[in-house]
Protein backbone atom coordinates (compact mmCIF):
# COMPACT_ATOMS: atom_id res chain seq x y z
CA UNK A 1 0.00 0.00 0.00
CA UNK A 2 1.37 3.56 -0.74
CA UNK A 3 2.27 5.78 1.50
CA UNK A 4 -0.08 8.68 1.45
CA UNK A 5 -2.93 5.79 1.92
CA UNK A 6 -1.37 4.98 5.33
CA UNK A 7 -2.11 8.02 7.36
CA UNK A 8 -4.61 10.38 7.98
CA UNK A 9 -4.52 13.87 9.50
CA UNK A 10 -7.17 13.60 12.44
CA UNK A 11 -8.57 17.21 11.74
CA UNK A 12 -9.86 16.36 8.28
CA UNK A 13 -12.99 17.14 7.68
CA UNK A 14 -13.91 14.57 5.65
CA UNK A 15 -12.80 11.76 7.51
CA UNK A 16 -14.50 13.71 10.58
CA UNK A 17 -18.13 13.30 8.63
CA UNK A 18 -17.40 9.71 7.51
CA UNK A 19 -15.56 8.17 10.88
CA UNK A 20 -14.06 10.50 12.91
CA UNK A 21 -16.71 12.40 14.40
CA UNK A 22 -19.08 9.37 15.63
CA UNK A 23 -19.12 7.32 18.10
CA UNK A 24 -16.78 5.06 18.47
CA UNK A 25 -14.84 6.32 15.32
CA UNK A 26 -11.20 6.48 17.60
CA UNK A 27 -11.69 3.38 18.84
CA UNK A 28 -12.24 1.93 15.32
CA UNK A 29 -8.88 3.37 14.21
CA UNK A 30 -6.92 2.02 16.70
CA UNK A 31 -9.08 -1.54 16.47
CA UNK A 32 -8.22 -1.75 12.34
CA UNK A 33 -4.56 -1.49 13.29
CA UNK A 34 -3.66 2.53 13.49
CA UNK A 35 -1.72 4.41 15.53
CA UNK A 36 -2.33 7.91 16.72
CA UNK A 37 1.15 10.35 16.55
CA UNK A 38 2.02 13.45 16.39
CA UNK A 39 3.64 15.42 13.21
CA UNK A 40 4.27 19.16 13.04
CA UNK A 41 1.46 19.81 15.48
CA UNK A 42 -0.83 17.76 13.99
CA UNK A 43 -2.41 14.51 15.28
CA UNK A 44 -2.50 11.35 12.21
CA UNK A 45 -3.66 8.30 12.73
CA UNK A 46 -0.76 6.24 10.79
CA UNK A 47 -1.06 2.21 9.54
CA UNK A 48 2.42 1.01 9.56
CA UNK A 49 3.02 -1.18 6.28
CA UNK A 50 2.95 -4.96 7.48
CA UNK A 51 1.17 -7.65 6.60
CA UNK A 52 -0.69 -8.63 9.33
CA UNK A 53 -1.71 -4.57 9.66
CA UNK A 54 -3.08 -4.45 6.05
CA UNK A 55 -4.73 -8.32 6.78
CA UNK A 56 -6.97 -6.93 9.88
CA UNK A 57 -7.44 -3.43 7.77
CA UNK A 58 -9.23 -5.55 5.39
CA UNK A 59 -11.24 -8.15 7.99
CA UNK A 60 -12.08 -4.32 9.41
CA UNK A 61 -13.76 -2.82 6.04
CA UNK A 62 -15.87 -6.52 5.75
């Protein structure tokens, strides 16, 4: 998986409407595998490329 699909800036608005502003939408992150760090000032919730990340991103989305 490319890099720019790994991460996601937690401010973004559109990941906000879709995930990150309901219930349980944090939890979910860290559940499918990602991490929550710190870059520049800004909080991302980053998937580090391994296998057995990208295999319980996937049993996530089903």
């Amino acid at each position: 998986m490319e890099e720019k699909y790994r991460s996601v800036k937690r401010s973004n608005a559109a990941f906000q409407r879709r995930l990150g502003g309901v219930p349980g939408g944090h939890e979910f992150m860290l559940a499918a595998g990602f991490a929550l760090t710190t870059k520049d000032g800004e909080e991302y919730y980053v998937l580090e490329a391994s296998e057995s990340k990208w295999t319980g991103l996937v049993a996530a989305k089903e």
